[in-house]
N, C-alpha and C. Protein backbone atom coordinates (compact mmCIF):
# COMPACT_ATOMS: atom_id res chain seq x y z
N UNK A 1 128.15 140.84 67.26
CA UNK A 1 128.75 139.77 68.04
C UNK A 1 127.67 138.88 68.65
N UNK A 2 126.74 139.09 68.87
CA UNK A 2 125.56 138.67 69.47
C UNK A 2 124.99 137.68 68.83
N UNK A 3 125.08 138.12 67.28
CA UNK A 3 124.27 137.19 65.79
C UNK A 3 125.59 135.97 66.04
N UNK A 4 126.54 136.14 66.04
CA UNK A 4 127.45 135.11 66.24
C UNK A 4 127.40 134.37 67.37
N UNK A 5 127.01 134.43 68.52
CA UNK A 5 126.93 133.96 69.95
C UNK A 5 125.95 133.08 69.35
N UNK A 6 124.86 133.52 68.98
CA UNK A 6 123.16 133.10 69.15
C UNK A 6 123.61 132.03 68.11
N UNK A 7 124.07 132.16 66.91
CA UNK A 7 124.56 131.06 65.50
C UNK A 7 125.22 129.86 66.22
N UNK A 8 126.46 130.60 66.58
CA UNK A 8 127.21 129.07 67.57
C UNK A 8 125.97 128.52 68.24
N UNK A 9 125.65 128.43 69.06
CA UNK A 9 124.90 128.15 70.33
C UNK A 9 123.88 127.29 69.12
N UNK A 10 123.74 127.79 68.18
CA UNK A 10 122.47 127.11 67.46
C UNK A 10 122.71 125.92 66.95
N UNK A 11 123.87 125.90 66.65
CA UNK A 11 124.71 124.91 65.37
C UNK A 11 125.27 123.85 67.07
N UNK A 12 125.51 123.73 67.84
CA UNK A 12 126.16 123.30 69.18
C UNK A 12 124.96 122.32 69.17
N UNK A 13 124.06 123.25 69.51
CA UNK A 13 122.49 122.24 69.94
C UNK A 13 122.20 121.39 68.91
N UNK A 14 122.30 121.73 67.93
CA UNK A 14 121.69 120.94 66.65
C UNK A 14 122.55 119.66 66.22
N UNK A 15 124.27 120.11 66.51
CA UNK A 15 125.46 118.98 66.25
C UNK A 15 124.52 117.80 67.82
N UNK A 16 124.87 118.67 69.15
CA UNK A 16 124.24 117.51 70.31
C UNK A 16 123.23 116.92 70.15
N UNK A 17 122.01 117.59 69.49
CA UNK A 17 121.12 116.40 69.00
C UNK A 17 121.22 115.59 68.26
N UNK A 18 121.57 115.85 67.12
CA UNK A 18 122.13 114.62 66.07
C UNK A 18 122.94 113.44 66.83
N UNK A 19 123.58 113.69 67.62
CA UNK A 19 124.75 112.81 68.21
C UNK A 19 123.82 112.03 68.90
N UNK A 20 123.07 112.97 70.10
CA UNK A 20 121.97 112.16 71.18
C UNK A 20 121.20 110.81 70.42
N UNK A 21 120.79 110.94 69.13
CA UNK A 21 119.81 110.45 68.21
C UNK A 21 120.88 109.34 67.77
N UNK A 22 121.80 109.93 67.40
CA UNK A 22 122.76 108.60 66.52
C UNK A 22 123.01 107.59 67.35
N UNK A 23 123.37 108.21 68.93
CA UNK A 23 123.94 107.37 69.43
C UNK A 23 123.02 106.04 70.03
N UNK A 24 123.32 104.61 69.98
CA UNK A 24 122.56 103.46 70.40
C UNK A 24 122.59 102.78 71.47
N UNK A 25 122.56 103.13 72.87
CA UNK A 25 122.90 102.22 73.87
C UNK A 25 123.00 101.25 73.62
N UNK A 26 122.37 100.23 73.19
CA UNK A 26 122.31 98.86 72.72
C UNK A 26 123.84 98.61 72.08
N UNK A 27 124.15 99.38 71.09
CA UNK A 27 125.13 99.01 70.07
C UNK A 27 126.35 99.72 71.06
N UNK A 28 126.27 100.56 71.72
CA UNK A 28 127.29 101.23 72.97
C UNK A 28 127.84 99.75 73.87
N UNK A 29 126.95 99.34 74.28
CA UNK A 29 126.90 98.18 74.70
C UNK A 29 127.44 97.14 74.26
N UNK A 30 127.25 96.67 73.36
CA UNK A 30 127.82 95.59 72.38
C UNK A 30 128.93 95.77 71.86
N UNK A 31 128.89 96.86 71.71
CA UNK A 31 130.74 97.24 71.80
C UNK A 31 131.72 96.92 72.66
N UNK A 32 131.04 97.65 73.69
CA UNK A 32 132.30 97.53 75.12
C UNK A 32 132.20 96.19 75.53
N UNK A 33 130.89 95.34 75.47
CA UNK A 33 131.05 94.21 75.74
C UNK A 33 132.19 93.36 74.57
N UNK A 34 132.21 93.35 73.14
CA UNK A 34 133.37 93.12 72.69
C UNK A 34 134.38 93.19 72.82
N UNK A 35 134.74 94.57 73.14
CA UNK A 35 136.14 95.12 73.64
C UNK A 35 136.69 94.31 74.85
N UNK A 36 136.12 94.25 75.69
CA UNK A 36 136.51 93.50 77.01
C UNK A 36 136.48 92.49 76.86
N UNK A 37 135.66 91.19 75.76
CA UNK A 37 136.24 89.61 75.52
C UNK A 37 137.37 90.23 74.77
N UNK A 38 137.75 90.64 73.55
CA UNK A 38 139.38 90.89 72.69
C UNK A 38 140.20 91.09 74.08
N UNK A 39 139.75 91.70 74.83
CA UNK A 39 141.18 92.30 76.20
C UNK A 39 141.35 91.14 76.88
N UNK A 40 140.31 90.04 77.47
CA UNK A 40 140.36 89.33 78.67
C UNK A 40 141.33 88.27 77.70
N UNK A 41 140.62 88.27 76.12
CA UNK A 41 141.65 87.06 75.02
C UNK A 41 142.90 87.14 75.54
N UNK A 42 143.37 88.43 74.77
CA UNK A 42 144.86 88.78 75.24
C UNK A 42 145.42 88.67 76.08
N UNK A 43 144.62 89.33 77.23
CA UNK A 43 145.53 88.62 78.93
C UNK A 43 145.90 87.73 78.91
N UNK A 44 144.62 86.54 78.74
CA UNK A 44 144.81 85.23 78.66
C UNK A 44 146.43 84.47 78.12
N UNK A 45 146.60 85.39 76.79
CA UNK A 45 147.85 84.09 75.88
C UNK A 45 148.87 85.20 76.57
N UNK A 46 148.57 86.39 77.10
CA UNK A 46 150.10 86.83 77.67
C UNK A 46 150.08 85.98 79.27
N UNK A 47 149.39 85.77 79.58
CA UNK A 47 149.75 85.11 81.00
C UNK A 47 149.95 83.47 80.76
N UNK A 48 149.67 83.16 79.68
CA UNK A 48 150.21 81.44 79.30
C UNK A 48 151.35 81.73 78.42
N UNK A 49 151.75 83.06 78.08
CA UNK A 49 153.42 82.88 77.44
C UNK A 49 153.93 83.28 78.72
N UNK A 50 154.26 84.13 79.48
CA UNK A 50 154.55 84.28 81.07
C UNK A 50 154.97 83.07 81.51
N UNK A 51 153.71 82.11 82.11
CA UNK A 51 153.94 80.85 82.71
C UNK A 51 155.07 80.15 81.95
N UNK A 52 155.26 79.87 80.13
CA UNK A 52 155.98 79.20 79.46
C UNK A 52 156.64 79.61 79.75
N UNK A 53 157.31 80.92 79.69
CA UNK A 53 158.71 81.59 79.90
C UNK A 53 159.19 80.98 81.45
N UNK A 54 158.41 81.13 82.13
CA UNK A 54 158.27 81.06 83.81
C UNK A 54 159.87 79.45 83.73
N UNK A 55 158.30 78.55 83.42
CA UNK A 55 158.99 77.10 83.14
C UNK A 55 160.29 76.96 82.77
N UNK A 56 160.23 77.96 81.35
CA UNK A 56 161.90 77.82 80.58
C UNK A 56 162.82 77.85 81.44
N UNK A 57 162.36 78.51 82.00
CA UNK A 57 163.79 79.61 83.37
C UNK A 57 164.08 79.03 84.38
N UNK A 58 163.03 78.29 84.60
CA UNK A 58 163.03 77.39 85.66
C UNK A 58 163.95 75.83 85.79
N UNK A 59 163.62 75.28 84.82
CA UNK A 59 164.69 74.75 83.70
C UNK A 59 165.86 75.11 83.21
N UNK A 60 166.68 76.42 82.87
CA UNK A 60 167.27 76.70 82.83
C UNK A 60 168.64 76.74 84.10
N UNK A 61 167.69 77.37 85.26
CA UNK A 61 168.54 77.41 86.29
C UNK A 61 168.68 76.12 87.01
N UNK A 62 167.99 74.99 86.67
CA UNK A 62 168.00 73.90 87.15
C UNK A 62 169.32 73.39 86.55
N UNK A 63 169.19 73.47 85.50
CA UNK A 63 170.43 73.05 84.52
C UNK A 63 172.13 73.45 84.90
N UNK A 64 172.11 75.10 85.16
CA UNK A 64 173.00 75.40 85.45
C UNK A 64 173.16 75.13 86.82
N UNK A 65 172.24 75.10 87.81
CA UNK A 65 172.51 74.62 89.48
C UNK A 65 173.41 72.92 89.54
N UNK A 66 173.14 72.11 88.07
CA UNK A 66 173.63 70.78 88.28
C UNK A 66 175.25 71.00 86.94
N UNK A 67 175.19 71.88 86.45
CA UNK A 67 176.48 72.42 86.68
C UNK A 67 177.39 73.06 87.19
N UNK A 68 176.98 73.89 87.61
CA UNK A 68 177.77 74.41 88.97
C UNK A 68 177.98 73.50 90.12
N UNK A 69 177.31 72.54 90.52
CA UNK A 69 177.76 71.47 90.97
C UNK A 69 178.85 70.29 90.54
N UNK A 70 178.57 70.37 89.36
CA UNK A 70 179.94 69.83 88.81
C UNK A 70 180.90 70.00 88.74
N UNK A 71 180.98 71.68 88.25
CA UNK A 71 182.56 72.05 88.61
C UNK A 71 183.09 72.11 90.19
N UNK A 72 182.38 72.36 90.88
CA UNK A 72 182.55 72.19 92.19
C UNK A 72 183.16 70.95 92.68
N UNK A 73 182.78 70.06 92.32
CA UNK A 73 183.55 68.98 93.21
C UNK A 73 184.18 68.16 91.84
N UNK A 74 184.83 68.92 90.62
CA UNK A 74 185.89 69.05 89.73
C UNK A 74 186.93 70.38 90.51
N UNK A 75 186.50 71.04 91.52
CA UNK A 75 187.43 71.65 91.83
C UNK A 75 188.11 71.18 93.31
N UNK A 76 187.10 70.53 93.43
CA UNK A 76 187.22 69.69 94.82
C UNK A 76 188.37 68.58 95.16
N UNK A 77 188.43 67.88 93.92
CA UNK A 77 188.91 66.87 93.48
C UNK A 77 190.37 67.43 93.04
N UNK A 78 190.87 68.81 92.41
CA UNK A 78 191.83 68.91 91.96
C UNK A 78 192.33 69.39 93.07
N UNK A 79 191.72 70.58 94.04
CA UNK A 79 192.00 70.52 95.20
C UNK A 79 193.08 69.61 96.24
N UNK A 80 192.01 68.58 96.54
CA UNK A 80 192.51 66.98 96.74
C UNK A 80 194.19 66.40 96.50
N UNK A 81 194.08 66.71 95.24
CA UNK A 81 195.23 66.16 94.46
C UNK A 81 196.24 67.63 94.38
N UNK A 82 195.76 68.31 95.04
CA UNK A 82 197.50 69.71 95.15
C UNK A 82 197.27 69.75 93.73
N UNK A 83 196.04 70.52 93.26
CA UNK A 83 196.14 70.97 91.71
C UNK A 83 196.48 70.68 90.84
N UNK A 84 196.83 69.18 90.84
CA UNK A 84 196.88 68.97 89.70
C UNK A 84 195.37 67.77 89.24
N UNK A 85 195.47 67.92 87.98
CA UNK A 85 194.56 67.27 87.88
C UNK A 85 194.60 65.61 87.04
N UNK A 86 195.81 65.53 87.20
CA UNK A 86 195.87 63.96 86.61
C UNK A 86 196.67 63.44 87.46
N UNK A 87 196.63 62.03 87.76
CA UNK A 87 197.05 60.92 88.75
C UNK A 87 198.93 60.72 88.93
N UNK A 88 199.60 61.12 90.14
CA UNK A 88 200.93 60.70 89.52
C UNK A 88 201.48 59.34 89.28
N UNK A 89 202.55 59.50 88.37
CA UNK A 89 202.83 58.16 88.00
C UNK A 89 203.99 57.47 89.22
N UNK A 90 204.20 56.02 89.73
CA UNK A 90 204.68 55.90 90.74
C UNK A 90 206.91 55.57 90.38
């Protein structure tokens, strides 16, 4: 069991050095610095489709606020006239 302890342990050190050696701060670097312009990109066009959407909606309820005003004083008006909604004849 021991020859097996001592083997692992050998093959462990030898995989961590290889890795230590492969690995490039420089190119570690240049990575994550990539990664984070692609991420800040993306934020970017999701927070300018956001705002578009924002607008749409904004617009939207504008639209319906100047209809709902309409029927309103279409109900106002029939109101007025004891429900009915056309003029009597004399």
């Amino acid at each position: 069991m021991n020859l097996l302890d001592r083997l692992s342990r050998l093959i462990r050190a030898n995989l961590n050095d290889l890795l230590r050696r492969a690995e490039d701060p420089e190119k570690i670097l240049e990575q994550a610095l990539w990664d984070m312009k692609e991420a800040l990109k993306e934020a970017r066009e999701q927070v300018a489709a956001a705002m578009a959407e924002g607008k749409r909606l904004e617009r939207e309820v504008e639209s319906h606020l100047k209809e709902a005003d309409l029927w309103e004083e279409k109900a106002k008006e029939a109101s007025r006239r004891g429900g009915r909604t056309w003029p009597r004849r004399p």
